[in-house]
Protein backbone atom coordinates (compact mmCIF):
# COMPACT_ATOMS: atom_id res chain seq x y z
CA UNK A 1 93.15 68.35 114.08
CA UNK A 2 90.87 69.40 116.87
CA UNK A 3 87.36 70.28 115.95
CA UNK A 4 87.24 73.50 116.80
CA UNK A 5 90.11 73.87 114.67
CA UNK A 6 88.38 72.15 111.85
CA UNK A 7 85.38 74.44 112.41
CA UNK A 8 87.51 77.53 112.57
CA UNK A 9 89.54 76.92 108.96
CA UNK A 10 85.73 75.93 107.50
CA UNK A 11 84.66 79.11 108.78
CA UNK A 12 87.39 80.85 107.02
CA UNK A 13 87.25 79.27 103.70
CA UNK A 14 83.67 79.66 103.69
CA UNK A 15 83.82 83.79 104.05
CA UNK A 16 86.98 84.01 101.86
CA UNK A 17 84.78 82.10 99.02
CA UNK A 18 81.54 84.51 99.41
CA UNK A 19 83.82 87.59 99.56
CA UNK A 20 85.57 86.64 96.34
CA UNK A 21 82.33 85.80 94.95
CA UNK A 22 81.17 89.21 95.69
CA UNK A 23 84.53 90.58 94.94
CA UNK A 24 83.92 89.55 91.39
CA UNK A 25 80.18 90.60 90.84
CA UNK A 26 80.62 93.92 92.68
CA UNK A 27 84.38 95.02 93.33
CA UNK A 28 83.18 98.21 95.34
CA UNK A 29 81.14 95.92 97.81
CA UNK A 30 83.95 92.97 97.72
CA UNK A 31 87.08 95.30 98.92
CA UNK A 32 84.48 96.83 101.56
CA UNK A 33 83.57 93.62 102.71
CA UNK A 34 87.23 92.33 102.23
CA UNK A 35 88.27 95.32 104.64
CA UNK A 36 85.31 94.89 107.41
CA UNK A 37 86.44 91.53 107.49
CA UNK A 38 89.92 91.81 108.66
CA UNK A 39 89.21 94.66 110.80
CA UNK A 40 86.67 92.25 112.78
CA UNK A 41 89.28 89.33 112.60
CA UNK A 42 92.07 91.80 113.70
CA UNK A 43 89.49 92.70 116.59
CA UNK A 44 88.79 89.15 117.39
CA UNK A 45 92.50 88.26 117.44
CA UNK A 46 92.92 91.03 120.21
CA UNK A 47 90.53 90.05 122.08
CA UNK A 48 91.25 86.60 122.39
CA UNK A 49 94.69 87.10 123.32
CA UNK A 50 93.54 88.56 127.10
């Protein structure tokens, strides 16, 4: 696995853990949270393709 790989699925796991932390504490803020972050992802994933 290539490090920017690596760095990429440590990146993920790290925001999927504080989102289901918050998810949990707050379930308002979590799905909010849970929804900005796969509209930014979504975004990213556009923009990368060019």
């Amino acid at each position: 696995m290539s490090k920017e790989k690596a760095t990429t699925a440590l990146l993920v796991v790290l925001v999927f853990a504080v989102v289901t932390c918050l998810a949990f504490s707050d379930p308002a803020l979590g799905g909010a949270l849970s929804v900005g972050v796969a509209v930014a992802a979504l975004a990213w994933k556009m923009l990368r393709a060019r």
